[in-house]
PDB file of N, CA and C in Angstrom:
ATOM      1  N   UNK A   1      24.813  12.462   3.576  1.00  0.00           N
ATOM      2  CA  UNK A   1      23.383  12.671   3.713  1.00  0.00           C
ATOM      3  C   UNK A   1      23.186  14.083   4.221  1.00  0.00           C
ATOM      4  N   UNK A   2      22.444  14.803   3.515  1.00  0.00           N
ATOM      5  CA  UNK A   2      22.028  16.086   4.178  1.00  0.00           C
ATOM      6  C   UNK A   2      20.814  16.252   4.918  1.00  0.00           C
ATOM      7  N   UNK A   3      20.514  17.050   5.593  1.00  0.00           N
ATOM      8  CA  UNK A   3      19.273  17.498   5.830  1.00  0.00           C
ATOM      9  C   UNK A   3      19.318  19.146   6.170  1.00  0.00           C
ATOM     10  N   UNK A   4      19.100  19.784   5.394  1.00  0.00           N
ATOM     11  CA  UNK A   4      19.492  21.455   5.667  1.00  0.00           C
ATOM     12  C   UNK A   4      18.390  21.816   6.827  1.00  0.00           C
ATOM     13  N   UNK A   5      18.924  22.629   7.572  1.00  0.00           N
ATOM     14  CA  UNK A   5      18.684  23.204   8.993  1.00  0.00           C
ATOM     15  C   UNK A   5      18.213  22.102  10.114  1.00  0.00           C
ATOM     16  N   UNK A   6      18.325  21.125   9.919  1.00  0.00           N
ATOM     17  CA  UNK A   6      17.833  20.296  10.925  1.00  0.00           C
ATOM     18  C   UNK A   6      19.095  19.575  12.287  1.00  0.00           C
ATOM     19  N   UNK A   7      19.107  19.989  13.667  1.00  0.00           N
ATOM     20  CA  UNK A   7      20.226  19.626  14.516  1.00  0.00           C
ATOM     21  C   UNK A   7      18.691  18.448  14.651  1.00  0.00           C
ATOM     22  N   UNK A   8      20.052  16.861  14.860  1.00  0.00           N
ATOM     23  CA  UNK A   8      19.567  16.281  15.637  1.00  0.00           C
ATOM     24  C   UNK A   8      19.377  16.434  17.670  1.00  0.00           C
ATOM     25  N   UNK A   9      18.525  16.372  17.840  1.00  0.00           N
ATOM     26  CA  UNK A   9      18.604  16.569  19.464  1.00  0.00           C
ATOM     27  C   UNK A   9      19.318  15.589  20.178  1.00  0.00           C
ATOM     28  N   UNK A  10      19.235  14.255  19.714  1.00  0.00           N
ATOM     29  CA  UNK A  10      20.086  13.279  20.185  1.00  0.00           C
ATOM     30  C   UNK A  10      21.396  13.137  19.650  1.00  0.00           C
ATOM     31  N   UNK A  11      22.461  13.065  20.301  1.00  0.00           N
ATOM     32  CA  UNK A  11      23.921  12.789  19.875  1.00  0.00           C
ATOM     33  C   UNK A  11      24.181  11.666  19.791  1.00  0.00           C
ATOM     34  N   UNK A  12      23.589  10.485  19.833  1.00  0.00           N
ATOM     35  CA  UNK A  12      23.946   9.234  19.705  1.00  0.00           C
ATOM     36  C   UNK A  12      24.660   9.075  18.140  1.00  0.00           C
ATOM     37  N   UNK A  13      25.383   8.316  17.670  1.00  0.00           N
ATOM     38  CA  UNK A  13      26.025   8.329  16.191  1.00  0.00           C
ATOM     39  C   UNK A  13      25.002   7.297  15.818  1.00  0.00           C
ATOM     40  N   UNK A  14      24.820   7.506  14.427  1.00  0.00           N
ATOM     41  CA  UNK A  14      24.099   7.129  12.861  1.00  0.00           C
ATOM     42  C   UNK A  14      24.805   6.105  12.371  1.00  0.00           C
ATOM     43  N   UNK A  15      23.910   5.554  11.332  1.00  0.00           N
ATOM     44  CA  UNK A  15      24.667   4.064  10.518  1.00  0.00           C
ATOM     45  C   UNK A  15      23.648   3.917   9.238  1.00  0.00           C
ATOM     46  N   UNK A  16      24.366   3.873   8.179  1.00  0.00           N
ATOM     47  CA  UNK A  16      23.190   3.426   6.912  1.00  0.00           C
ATOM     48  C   UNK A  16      23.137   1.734   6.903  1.00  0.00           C
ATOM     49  N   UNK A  17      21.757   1.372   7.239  1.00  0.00           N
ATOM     50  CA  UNK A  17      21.484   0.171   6.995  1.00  0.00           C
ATOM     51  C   UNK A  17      21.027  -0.272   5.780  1.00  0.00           C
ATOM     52  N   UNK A  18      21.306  -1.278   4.580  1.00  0.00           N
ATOM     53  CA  UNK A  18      21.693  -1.148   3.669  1.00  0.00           C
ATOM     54  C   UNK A  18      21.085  -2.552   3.284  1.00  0.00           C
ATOM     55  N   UNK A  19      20.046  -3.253   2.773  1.00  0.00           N
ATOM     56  CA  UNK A  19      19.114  -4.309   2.285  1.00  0.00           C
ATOM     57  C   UNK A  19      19.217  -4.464   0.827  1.00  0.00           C
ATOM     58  N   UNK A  20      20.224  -5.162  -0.460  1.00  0.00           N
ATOM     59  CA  UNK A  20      19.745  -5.221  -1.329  1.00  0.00           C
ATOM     60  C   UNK A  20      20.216  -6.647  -1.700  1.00  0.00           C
ATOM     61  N   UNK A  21      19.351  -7.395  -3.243  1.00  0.00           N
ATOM     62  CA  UNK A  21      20.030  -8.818  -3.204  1.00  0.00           C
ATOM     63  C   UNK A  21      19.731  -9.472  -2.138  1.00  0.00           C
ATOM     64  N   UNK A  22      18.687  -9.294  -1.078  1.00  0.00           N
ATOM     65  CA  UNK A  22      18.445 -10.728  -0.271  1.00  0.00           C
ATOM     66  C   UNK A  22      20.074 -10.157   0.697  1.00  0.00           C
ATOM     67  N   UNK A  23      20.603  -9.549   0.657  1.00  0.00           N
ATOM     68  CA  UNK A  23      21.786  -9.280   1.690  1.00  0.00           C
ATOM     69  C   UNK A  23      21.899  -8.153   2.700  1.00  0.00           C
ATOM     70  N   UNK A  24      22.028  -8.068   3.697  1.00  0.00           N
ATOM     71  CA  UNK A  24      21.921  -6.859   4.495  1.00  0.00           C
ATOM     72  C   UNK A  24      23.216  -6.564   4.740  1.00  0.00           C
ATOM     73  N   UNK A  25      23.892  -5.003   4.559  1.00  0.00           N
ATOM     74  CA  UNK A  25      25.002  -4.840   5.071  1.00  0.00           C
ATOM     75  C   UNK A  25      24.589  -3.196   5.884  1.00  0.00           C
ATOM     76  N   UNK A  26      25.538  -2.701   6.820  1.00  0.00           N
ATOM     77  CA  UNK A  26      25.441  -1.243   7.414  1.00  0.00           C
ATOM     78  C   UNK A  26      27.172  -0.852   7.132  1.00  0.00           C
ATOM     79  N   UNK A  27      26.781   0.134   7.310  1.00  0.00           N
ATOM     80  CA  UNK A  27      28.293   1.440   7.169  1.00  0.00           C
ATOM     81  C   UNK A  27      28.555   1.135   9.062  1.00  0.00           C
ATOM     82  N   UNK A  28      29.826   1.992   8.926  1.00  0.00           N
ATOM     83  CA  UNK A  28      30.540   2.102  10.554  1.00  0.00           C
ATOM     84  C   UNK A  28      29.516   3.439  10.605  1.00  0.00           C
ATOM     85  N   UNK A  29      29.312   3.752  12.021  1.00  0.00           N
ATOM     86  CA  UNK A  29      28.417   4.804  12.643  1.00  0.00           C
ATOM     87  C   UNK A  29      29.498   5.860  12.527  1.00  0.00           C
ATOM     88  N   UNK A  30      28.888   7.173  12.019  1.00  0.00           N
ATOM     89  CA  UNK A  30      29.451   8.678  12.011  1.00  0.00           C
ATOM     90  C   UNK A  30      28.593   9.396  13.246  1.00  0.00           C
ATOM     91  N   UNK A  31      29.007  10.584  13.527  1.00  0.00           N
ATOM     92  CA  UNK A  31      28.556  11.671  14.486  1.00  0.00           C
ATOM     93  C   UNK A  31      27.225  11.815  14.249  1.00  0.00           C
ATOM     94  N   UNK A  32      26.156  12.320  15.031  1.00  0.00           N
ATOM     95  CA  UNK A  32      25.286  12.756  14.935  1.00  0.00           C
ATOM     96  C   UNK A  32      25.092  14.714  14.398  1.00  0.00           C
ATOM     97  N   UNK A  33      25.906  14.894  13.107  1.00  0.00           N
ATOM     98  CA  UNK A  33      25.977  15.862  13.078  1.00  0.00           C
ATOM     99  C   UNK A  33      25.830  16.160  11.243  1.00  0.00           C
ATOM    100  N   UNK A  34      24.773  16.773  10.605  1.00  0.00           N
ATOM    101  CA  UNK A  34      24.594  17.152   9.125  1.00  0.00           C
ATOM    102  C   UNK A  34      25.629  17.746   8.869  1.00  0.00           C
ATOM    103  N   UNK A  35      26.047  17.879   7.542  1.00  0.00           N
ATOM    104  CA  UNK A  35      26.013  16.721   6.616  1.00  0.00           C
ATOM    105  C   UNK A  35      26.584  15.562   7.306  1.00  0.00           C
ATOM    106  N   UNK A  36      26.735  14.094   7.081  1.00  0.00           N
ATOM    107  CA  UNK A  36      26.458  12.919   7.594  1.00  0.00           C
ATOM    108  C   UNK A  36      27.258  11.960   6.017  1.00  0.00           C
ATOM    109  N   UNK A  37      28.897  12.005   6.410  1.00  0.00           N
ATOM    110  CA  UNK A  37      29.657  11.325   5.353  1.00  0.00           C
ATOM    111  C   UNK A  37      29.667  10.113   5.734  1.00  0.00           C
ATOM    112  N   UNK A  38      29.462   8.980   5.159  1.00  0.00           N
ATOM    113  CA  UNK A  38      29.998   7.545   4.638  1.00  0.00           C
ATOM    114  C   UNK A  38      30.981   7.180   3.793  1.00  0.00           C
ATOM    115  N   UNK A  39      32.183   7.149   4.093  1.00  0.00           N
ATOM    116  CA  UNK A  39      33.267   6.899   2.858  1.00  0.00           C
ATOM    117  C   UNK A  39      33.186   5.702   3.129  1.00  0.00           C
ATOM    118  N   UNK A  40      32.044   4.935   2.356  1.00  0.00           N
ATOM    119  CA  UNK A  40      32.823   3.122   2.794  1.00  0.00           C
ATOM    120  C   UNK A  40      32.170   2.691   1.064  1.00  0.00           C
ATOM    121  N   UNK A  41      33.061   1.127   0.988  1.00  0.00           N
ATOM    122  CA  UNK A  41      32.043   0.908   0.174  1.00  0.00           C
ATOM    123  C   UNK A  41      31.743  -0.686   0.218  1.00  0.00           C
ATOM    124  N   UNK A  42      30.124  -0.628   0.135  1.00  0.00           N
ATOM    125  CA  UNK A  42      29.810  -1.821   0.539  1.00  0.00           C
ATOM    126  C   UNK A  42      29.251  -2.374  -0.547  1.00  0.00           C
ATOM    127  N   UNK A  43      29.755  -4.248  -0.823  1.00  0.00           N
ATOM    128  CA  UNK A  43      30.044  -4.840  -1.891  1.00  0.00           C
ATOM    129  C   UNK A  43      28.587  -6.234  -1.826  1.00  0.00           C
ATOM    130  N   UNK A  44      28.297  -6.048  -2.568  1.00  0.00           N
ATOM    131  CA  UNK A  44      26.639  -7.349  -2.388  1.00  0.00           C
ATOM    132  C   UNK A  44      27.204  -7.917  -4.219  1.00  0.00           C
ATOM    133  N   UNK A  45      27.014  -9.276  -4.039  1.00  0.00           N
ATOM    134  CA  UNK A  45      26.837 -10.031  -4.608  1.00  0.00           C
ATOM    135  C   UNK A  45      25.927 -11.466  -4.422  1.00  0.00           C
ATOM    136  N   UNK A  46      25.405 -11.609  -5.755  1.00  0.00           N
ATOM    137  CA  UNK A  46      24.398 -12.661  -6.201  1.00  0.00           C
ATOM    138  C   UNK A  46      24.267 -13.248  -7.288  1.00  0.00           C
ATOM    139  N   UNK A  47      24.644 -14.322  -7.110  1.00  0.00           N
ATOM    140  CA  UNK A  47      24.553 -15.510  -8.597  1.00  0.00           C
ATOM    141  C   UNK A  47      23.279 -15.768  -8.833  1.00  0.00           C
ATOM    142  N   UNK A  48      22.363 -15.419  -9.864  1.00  0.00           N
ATOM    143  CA  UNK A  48      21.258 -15.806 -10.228  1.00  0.00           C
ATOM    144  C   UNK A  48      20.971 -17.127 -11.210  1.00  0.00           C
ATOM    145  N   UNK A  49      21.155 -18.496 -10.559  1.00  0.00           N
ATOM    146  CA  UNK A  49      21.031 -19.287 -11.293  1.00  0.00           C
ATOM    147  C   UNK A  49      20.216 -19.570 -12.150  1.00  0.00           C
ATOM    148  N   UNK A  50      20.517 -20.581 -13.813  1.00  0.00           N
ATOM    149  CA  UNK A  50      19.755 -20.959 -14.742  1.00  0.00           C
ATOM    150  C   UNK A  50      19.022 -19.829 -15.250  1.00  0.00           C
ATOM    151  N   UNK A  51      19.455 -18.281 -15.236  1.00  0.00           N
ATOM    152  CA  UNK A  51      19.068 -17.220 -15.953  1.00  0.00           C
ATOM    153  C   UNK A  51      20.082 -17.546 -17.025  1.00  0.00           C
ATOM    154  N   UNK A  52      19.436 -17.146 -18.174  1.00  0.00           N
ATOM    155  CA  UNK A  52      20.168 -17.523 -19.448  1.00  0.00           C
ATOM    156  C   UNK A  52      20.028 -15.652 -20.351  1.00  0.00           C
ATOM    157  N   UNK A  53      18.652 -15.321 -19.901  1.00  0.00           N
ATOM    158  CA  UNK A  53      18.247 -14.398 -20.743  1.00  0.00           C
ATOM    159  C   UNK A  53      18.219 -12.788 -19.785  1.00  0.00           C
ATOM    160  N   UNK A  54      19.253 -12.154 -20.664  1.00  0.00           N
ATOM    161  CA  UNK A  54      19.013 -10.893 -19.414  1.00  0.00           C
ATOM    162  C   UNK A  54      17.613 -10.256 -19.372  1.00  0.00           C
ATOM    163  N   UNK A  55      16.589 -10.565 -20.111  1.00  0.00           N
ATOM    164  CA  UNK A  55      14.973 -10.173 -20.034  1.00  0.00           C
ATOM    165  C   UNK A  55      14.762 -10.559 -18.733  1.00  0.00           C
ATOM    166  N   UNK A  56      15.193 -11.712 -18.381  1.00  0.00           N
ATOM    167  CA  UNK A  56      14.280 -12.670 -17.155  1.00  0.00           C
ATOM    168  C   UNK A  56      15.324 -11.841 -15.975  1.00  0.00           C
ATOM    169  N   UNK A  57      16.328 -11.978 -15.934  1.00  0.00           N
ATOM    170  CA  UNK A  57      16.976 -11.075 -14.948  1.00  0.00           C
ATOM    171  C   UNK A  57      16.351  -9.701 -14.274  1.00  0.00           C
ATOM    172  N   UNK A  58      15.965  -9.047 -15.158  1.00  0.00           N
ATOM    173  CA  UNK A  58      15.632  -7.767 -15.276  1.00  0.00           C
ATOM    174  C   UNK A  58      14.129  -8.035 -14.815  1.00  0.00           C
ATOM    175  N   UNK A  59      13.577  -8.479 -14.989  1.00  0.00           N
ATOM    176  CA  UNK A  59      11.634  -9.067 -14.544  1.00  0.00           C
ATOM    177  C   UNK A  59      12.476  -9.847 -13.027  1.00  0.00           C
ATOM    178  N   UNK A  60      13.584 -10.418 -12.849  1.00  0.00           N
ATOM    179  CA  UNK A  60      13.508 -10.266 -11.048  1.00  0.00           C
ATOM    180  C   UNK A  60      14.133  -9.425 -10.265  1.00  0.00           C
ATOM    181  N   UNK A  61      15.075  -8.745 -10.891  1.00  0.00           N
ATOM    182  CA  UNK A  61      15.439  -7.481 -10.327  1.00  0.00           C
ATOM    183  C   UNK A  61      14.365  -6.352 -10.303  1.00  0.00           C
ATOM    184  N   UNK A  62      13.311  -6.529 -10.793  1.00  0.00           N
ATOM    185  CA  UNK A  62      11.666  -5.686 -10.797  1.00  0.00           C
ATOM    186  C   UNK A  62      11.456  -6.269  -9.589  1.00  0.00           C
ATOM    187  N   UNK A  63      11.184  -7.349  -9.046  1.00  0.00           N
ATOM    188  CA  UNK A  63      10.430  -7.976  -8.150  1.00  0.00           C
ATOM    189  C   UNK A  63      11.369  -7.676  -7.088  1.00  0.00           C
ATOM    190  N   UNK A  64      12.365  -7.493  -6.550  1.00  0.00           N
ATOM    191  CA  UNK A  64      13.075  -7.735  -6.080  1.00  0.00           C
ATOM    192  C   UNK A  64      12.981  -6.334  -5.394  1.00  0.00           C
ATOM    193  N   UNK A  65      13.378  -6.091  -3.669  1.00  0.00           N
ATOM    194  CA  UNK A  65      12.955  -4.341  -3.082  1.00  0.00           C
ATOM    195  C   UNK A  65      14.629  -4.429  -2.241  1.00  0.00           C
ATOM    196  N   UNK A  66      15.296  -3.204  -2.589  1.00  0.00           N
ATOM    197  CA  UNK A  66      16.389  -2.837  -1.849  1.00  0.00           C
ATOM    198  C   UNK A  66      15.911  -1.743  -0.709  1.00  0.00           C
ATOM    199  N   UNK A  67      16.473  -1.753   0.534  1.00  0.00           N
ATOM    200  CA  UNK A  67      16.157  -0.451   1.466  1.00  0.00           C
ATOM    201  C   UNK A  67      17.041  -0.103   2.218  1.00  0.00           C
ATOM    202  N   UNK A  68      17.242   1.317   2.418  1.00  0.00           N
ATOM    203  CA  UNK A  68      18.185   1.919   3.177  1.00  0.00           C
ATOM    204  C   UNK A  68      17.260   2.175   3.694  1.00  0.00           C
ATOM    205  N   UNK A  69      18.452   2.251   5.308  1.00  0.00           N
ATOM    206  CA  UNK A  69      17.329   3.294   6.218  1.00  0.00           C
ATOM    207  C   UNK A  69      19.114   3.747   7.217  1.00  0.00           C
ATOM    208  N   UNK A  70      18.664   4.730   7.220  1.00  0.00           N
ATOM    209  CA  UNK A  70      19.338   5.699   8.492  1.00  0.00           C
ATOM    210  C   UNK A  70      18.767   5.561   9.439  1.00  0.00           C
ATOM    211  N   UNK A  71      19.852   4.781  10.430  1.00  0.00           N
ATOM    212  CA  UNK A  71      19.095   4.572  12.125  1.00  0.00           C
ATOM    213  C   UNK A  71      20.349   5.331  13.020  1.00  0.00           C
ATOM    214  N   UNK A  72      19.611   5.355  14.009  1.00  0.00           N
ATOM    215  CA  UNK A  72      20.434   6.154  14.818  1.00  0.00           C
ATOM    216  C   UNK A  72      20.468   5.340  16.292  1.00  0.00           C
ATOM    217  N   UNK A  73      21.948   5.197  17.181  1.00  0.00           N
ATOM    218  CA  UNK A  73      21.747   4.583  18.040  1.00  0.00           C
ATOM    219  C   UNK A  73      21.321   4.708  19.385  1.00  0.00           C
ATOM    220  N   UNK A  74      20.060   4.729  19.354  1.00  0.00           N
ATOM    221  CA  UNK A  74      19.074   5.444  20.701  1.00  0.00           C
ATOM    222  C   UNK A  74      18.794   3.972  21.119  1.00  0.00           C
ATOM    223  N   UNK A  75      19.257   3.990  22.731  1.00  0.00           N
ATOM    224  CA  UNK A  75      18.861   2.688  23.323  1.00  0.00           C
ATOM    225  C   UNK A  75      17.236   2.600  23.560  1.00  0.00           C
ATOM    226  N   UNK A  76      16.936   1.139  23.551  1.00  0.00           N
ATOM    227  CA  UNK A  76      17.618   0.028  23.317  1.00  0.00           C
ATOM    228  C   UNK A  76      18.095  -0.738  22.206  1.00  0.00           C
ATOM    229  N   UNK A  77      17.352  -0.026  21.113  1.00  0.00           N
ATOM    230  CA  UNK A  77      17.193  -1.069  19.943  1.00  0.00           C
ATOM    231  C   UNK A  77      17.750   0.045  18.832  1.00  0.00           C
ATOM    232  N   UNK A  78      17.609   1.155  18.826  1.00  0.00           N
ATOM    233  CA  UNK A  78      17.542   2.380  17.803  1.00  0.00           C
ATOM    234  C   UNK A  78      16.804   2.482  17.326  1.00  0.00           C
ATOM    235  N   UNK A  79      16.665   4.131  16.423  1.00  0.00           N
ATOM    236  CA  UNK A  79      15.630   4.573  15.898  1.00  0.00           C
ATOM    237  C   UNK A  79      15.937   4.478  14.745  1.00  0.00           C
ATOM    238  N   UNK A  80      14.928   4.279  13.708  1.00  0.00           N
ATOM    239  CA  UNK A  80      15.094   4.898  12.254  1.00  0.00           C
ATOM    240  C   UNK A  80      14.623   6.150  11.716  1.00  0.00           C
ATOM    241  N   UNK A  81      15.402   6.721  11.470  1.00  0.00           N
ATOM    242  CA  UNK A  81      14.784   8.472  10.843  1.00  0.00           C
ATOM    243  C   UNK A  81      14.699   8.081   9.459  1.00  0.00           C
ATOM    244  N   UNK A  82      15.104   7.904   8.702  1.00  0.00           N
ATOM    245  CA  UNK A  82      14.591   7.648   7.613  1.00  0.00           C
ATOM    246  C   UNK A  82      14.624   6.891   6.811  1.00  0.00           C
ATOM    247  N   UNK A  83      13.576   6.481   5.664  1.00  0.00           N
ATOM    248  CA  UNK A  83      14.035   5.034   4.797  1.00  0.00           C
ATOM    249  C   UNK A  83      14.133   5.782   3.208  1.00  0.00           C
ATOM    250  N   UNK A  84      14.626   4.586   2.478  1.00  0.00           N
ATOM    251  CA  UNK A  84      14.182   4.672   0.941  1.00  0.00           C
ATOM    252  C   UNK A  84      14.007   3.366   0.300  1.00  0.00           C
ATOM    253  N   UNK A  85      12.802   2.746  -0.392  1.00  0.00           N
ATOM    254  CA  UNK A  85      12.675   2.165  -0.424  1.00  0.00           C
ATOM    255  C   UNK A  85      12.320   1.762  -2.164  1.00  0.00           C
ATOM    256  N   UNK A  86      13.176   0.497  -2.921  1.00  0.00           N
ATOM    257  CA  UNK A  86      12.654   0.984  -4.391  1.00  0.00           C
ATOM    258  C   UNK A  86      13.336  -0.444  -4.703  1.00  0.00           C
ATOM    259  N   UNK A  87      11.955  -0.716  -6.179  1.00  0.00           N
ATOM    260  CA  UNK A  87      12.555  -2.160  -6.898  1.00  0.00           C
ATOM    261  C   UNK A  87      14.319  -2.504  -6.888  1.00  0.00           C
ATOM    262  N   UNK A  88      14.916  -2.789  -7.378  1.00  0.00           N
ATOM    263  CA  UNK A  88      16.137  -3.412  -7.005  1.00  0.00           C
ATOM    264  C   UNK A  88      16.876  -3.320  -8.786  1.00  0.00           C
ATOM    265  N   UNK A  89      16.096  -3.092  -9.668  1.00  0.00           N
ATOM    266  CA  UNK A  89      16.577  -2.876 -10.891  1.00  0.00           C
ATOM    267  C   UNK A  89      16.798  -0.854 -10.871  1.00  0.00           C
ATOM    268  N   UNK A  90      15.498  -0.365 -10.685  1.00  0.00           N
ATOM    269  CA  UNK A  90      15.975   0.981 -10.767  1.00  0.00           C
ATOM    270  C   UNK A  90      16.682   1.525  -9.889  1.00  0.00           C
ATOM    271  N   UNK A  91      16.736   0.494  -8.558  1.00  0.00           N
ATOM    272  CA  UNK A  91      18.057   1.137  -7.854  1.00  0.00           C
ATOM    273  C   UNK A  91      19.478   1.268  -7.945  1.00  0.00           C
ATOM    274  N   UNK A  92      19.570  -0.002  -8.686  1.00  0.00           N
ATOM    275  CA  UNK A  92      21.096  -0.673  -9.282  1.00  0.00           C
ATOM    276  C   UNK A  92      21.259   0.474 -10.793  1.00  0.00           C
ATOM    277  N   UNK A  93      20.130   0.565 -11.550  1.00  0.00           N
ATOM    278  CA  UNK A  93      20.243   0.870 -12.947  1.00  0.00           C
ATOM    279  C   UNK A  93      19.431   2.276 -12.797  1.00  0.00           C
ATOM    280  N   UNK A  94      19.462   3.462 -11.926  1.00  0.00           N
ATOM    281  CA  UNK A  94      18.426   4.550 -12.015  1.00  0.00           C
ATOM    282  C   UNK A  94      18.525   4.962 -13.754  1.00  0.00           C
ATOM    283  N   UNK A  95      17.398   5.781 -14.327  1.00  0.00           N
ATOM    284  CA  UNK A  95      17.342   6.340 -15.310  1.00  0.00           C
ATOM    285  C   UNK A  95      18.276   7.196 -15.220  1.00  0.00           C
ATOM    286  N   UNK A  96      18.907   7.995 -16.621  1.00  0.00           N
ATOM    287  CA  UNK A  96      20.110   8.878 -16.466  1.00  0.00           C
ATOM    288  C   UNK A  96      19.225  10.176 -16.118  1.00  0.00           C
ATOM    289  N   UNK A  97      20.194  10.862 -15.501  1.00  0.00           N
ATOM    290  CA  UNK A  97      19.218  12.296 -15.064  1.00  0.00           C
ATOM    291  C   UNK A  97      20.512  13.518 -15.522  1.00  0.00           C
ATOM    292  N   UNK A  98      20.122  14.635 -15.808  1.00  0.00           N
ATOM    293  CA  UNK A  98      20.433  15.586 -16.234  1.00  0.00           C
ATOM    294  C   UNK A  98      21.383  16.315 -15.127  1.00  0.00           C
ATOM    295  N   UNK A  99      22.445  15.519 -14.630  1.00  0.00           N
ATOM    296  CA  UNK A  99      23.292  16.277 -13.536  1.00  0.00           C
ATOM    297  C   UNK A  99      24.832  15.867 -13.611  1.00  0.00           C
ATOM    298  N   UNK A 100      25.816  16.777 -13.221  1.00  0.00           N
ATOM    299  CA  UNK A 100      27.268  16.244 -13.666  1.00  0.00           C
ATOM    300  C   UNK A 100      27.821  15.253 -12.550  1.00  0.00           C
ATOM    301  N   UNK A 101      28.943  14.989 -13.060  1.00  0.00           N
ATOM    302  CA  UNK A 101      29.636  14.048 -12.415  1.00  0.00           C
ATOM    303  C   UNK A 101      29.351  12.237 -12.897  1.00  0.00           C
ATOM    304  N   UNK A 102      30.426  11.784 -12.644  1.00  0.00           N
ATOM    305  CA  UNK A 102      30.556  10.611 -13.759  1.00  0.00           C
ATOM    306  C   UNK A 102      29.612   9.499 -13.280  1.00  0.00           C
ATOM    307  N   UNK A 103      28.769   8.470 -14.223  1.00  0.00           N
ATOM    308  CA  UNK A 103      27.989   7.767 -13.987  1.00  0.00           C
ATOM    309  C   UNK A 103      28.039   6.677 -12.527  1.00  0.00           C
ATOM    310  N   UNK A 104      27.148   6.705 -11.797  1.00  0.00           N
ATOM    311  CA  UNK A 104      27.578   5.768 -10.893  1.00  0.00           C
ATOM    312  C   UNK A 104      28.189   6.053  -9.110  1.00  0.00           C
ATOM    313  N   UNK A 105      29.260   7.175  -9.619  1.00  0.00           N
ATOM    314  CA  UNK A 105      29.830   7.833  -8.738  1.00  0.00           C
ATOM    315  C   UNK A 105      28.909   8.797  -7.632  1.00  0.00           C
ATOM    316  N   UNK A 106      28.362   9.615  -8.112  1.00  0.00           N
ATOM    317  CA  UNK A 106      26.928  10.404  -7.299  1.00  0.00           C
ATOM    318  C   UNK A 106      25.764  10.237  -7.519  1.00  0.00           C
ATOM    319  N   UNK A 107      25.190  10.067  -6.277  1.00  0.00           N
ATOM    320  CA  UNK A 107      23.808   9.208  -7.268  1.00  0.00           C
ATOM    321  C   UNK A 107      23.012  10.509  -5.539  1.00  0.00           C
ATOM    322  N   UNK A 108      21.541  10.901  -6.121  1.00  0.00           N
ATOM    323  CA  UNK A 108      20.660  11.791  -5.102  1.00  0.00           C
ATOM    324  C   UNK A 108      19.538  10.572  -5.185  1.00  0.00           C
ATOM    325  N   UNK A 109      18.899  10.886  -3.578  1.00  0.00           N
ATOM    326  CA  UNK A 109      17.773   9.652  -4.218  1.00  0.00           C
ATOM    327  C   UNK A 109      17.078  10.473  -2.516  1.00  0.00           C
ATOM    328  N   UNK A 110      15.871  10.412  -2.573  1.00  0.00           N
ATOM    329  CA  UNK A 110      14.934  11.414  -1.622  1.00  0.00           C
ATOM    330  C   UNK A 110      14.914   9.862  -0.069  1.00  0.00           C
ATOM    331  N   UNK A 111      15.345  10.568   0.839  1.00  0.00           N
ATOM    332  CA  UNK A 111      14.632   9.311   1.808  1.00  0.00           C
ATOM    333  C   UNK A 111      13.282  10.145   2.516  1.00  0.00           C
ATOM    334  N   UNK A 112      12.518   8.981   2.726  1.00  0.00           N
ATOM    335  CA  UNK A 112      11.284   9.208   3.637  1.00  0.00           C
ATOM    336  C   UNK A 112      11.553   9.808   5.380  1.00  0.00           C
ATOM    337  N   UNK A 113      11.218  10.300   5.735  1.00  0.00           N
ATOM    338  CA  UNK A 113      11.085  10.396   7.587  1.00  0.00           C
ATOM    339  C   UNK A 113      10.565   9.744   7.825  1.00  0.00           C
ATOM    340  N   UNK A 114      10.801   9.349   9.178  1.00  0.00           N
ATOM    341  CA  UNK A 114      10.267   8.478   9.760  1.00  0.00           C
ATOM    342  C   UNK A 114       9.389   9.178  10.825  1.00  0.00           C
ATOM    343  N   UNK A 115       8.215   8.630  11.176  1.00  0.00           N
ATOM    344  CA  UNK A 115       7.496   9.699  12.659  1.00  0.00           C
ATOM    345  C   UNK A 115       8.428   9.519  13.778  1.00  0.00           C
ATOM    346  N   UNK A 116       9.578   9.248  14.152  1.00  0.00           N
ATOM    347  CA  UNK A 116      10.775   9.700  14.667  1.00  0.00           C
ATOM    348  C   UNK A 116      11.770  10.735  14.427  1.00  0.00           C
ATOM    349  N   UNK A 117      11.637  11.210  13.480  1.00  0.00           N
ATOM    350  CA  UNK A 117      12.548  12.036  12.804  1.00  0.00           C
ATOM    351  C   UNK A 117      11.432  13.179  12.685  1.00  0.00           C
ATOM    352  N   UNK A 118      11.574  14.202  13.408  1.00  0.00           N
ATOM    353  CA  UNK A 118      10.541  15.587  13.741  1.00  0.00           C
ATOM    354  C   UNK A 118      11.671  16.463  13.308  1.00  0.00           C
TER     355      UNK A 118
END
């Protein structure tokens, strides 16, 4: 995760919290320090029963909202600096975009601030 020129003021370490499929998973916490690596990889699965037709799949993966958010661990509870928030089909399936590196592998996607994150 980048954020160019921005020091966090707090040193507490970061964690991507990670909502998709009705499943919540987070990464292990890194430094409080940009760029902000995650080498993990986290695995969600979901059996969608009595779908027969991948049309109907695809109309609930529409309905369906995945969200990251970057929190940071500021007692008591932590903060969130930022989210991203998007149907659950174009997150899994984004449109192809005009940039290298092999499908799947790098993916850019904008997160929101949070009015915590100044």
């Amino acid at each position: 995760i980048t954020c160019p020129g921005v020091v966090l003021k707090d040193k507490q370490e970061l964690y991507l919290s990670v909502f998709v499929l009705g499943k919540y998973k987070r990464t292990e916490c890194v430094p409080a320090v940009f760029p902000l690596f995650f080498q993990e990889r986290l695995l969600f699965e979901k059996t969608f029963a009595n779908v027969v037709d991948p049309g109907d799949l695809v109309k609930l993966l529409e309905f369906d909202t995945s969200v990251l958010e970057l929190i940071q661990l500021i007692p008591p509870v932590g903060k969130v600096l930022a989210t991203y928030e998007e149907n659950t089909r174009d997150f899994l399936f984004p449109d192809p975009k005009l940039t290298h590196g092999r499908r799947g592998l790098e993916r850019e996607i904008l997160m929101k601030r949070s009015p915590f994150f100044t």
